[in-house]
Protein backbone atom coordinates (compact mmCIF):
# COMPACT_ATOMS: atom_id res chain seq x y z
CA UNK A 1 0.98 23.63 -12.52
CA UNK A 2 0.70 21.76 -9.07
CA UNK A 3 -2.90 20.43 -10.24
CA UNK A 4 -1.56 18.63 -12.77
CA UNK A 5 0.31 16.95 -10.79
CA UNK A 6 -2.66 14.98 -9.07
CA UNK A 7 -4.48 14.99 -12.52
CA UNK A 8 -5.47 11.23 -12.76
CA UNK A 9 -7.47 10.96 -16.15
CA UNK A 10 -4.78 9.90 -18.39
CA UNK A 11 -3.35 7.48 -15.96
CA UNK A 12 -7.00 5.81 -14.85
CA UNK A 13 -8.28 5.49 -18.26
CA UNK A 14 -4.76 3.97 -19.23
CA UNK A 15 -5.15 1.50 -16.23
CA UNK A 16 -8.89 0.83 -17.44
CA UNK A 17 -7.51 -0.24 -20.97
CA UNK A 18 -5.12 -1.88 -19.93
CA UNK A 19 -6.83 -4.03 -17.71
CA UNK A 20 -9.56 -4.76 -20.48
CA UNK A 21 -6.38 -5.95 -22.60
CA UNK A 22 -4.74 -8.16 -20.42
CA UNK A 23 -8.21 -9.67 -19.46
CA UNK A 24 -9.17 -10.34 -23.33
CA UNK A 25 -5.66 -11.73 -23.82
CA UNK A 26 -5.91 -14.21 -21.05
CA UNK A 27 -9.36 -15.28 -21.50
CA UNK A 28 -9.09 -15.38 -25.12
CA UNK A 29 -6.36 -17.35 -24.62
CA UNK A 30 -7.78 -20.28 -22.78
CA UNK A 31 -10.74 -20.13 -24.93
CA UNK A 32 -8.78 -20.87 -28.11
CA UNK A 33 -6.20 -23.13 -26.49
CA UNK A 34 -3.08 -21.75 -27.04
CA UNK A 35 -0.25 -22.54 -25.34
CA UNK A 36 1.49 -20.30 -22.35
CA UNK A 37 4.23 -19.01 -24.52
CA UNK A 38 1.89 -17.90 -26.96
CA UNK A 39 -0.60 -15.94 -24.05
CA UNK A 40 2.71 -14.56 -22.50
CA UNK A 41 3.94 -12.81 -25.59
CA UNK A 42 0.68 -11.42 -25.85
CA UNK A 43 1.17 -10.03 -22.49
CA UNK A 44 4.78 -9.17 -22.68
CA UNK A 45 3.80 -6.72 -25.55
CA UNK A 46 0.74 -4.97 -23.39
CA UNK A 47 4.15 -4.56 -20.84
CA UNK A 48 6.15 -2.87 -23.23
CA UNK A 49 2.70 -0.74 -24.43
CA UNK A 50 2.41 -0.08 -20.08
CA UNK A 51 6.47 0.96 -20.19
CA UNK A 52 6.05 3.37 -23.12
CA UNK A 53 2.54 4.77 -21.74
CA UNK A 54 5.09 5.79 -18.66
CA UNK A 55 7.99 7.20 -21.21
CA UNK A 56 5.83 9.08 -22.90
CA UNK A 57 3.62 10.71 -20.02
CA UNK A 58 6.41 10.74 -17.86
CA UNK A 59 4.45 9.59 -14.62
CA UNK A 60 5.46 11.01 -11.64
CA UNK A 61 5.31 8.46 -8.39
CA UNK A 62 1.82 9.27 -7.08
CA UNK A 63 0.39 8.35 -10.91
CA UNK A 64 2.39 5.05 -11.01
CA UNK A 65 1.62 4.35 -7.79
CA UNK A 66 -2.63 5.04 -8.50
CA UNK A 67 -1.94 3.27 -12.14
CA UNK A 68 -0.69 -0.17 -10.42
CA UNK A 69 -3.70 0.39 -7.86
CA UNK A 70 -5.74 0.32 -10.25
CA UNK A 71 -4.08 -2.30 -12.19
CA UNK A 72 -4.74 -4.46 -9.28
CA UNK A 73 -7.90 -3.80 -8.47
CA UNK A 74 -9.45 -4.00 -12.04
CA UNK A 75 -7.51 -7.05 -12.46
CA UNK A 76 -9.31 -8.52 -8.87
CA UNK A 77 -12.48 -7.74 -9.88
CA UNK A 78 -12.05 -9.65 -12.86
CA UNK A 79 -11.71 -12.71 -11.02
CA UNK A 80 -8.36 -12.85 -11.81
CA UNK A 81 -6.62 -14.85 -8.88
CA UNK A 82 -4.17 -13.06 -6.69
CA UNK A 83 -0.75 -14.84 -7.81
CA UNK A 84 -1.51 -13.89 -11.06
CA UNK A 85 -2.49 -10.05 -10.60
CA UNK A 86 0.72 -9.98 -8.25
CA UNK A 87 3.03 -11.20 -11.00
CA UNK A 88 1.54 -8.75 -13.38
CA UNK A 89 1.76 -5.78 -10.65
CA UNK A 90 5.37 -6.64 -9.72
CA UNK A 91 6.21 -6.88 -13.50
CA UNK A 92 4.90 -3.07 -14.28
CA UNK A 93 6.86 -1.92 -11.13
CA UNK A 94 9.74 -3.46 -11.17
CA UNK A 95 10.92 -3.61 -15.11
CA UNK A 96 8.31 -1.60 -16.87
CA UNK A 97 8.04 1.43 -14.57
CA UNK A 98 11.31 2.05 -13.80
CA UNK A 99 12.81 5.16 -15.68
CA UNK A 100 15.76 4.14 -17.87
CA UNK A 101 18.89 5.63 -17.42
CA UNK A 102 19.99 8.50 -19.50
């Protein structure tokens, strides 16, 4: 019972996907031209997916805190520049991690 507690393997290969996902949006983006609103939808929705992912595993604060690590590392070694992996981190903890209330 206490292992699973630590268990990462749902949470890292989440953050791995997810990553991949908001890297493909954003470059695909730019590559076809479309307009900010239309890349931030896309990336609103892979927010809601993120807030879900948390619902439904029910992530206790050492697996959100190791799923926005590795968030923000897969998202620096991207090349993805620091303002925008910050705005993306802050997003997922502050209105996409947060439990709702009952």
């Amino acid at each position: 019972m206490a292992l699973s507690w630590f268990d990462l393997t749902e949470v890292r290969a989440y953050a791995i996907a997810l990553v991949e996902d908001l890297h493909r949006v954003k470059a695909g983006g730019s590559a076809r031209g479309d307009k900010m609103a239309q890349t931030g939808k896309r990336m609103e929705k892979l927010l809601e997916q993120a807030s879900a992912f948390e619902n439904a595993q029910r992530l206790n604060f050492y697996k959100k805190a190791r799923l926005l690590a590795d968030v923000r590392e897969g998202l620096t070694s991207k090349g993805w520049v620091a303002a925008d992996t910050e705005a993306i981190i802050n997003q997922l903890l502050t209105n996409r991690l947060r439990k709702a209330p009952k």
